[in-house]
C-alpha atoms as a PDB file:
ATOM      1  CA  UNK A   1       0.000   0.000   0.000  1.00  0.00           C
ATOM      2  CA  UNK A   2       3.019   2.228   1.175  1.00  0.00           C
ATOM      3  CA  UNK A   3       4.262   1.584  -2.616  1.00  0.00           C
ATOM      4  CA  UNK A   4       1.156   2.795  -4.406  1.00  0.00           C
ATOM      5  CA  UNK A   5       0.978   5.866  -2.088  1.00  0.00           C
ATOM      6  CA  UNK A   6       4.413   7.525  -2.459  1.00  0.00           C
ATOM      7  CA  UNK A   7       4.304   6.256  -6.462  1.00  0.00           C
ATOM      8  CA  UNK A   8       0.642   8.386  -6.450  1.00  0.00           C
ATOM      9  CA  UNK A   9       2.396  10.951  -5.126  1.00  0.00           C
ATOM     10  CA  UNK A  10       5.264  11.199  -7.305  1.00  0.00           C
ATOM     11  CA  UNK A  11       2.740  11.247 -10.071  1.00  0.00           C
ATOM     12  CA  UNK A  12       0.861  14.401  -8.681  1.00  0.00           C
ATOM     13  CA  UNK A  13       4.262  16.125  -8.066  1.00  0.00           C
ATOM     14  CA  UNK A  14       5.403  15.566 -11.957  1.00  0.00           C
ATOM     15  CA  UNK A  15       1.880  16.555 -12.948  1.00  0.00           C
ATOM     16  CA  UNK A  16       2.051  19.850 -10.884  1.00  0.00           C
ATOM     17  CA  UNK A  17       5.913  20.100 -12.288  1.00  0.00           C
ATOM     18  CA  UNK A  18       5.413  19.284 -15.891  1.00  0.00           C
ATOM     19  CA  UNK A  19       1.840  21.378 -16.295  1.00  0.00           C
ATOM     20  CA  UNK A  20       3.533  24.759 -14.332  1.00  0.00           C
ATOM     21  CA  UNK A  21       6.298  24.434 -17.416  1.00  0.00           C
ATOM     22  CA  UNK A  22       4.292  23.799 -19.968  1.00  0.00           C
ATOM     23  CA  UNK A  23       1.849  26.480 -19.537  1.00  0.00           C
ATOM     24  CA  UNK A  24       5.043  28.927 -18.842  1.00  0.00           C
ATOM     25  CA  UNK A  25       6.057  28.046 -21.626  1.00  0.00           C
ATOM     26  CA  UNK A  26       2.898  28.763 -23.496  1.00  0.00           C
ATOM     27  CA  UNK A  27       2.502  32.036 -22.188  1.00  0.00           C
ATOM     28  CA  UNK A  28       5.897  33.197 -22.658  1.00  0.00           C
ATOM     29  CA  UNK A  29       5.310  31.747 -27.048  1.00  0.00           C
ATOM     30  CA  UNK A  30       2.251  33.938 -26.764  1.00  0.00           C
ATOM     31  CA  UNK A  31       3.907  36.910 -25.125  1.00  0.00           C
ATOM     32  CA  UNK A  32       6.738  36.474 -27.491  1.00  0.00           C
ATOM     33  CA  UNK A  33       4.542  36.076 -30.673  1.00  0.00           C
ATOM     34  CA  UNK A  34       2.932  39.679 -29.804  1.00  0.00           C
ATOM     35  CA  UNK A  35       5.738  41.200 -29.360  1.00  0.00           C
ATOM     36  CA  UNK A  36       6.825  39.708 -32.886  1.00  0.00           C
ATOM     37  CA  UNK A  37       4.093  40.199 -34.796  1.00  0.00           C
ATOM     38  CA  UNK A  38       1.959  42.787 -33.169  1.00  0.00           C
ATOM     39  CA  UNK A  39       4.701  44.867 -31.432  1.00  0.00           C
ATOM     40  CA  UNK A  40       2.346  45.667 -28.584  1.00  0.00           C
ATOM     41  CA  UNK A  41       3.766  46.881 -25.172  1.00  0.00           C
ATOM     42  CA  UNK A  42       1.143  44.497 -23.432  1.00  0.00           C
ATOM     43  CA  UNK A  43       2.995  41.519 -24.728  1.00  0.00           C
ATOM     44  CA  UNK A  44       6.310  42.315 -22.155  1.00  0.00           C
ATOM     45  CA  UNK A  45       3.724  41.895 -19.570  1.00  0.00           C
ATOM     46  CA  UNK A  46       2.389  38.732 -20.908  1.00  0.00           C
ATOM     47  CA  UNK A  47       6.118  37.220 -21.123  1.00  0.00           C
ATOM     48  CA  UNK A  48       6.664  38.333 -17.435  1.00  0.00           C
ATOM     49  CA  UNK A  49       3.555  36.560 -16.165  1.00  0.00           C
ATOM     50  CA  UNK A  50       4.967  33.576 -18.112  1.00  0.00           C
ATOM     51  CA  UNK A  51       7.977  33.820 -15.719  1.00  0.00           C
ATOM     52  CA  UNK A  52       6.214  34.812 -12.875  1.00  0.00           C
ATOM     53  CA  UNK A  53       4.234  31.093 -13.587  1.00  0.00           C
ATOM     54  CA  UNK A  54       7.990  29.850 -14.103  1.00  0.00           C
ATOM     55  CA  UNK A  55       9.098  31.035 -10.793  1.00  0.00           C
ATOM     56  CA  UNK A  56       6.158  29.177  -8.942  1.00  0.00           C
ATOM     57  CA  UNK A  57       6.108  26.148 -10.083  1.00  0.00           C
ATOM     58  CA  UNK A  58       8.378  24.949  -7.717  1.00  0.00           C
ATOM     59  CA  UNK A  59       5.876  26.530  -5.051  1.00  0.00           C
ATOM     60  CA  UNK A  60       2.916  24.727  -6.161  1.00  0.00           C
ATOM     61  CA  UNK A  61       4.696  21.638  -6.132  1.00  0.00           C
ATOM     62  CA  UNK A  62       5.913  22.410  -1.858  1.00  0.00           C
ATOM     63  CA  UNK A  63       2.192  23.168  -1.087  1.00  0.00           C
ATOM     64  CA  UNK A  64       0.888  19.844  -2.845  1.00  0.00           C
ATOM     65  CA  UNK A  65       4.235  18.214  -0.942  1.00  0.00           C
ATOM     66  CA  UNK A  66       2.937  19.971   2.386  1.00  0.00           C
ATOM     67  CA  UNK A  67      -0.936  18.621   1.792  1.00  0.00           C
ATOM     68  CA  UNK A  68       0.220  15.097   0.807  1.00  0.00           C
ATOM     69  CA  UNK A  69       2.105  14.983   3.957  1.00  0.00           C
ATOM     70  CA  UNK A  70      -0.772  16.026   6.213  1.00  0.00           C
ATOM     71  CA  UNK A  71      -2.954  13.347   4.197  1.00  0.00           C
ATOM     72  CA  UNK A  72      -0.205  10.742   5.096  1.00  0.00           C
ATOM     73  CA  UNK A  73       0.290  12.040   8.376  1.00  0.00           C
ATOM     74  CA  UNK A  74       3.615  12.105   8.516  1.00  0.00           C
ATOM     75  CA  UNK A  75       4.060  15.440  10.992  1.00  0.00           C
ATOM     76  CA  UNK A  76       7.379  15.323  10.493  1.00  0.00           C
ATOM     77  CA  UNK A  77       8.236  15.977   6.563  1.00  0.00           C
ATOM     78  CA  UNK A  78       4.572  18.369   7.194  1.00  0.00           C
ATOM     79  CA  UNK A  79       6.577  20.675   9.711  1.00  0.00           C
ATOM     80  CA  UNK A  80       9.456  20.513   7.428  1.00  0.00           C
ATOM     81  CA  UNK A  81       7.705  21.640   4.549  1.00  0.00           C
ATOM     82  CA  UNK A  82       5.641  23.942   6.088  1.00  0.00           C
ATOM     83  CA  UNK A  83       9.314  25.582   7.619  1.00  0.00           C
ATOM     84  CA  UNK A  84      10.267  26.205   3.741  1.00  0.00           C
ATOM     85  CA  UNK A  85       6.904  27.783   2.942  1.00  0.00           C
ATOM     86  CA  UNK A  86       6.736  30.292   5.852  1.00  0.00           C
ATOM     87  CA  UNK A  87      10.764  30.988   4.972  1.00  0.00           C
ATOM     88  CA  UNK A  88       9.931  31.439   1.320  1.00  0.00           C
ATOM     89  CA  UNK A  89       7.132  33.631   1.860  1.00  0.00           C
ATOM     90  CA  UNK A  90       8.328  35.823   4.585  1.00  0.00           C
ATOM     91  CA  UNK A  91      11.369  36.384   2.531  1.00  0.00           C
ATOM     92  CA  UNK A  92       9.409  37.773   0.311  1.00  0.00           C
ATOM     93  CA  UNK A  93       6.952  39.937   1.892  1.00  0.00           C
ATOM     94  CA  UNK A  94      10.371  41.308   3.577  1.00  0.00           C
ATOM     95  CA  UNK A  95      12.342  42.425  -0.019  1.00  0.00           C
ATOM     96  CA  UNK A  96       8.844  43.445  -1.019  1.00  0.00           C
ATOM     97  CA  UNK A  97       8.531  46.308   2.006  1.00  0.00           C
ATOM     98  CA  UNK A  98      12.031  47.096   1.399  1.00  0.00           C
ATOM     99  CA  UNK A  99      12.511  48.134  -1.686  1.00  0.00           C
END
């Protein structure tokens, strides 16, 4: 049972991994193919949300980490995880305020 569980769960994470990139990916052509074709301003915006998608992928995939954990109940890869979030987001709310 242990087996099909963490092989489930490696098969979420990918998912999570593998979608995040591909739709960066899409929405950085798009962004590109505007700027290309259309030359509109709007399209640097497009390519940065692309990134910004880019950038949290890896986020998405520690906050389906942190809810598989509480689902398997192991508290102790759950605290772990949830150290990294609160790190990662504090971090940022604290460059945010300074600059």
């Amino acid at each position: 049972m242990q087996n099909k569980r963490s092989l489930n769960m490696e098969n979420i994470i990918s998912w999570i991994l593998r979608s995040g990139v591909v739709l960066s990916i899409s929405v950085i052509s798009a962004g590109l193919f505007a700027h290309i074709v259309i030359g509109a301003k709007m399209a640097t915006l497009i390519i940065k949300a692309g990134l910004y998608i880019l950038f949290l992928t890896p986020f998405a995939r520690l906050v389906a980490s942190l809810l598989m954990f509480l689902l398997e109940k192991d508290f102790i890869y759950f605290a772990i995880t949830l150290a990294i979030i609160v790190i990662i987001v504090l971090s940022n709310i604290l460059v945010s305020l300074r600059f």
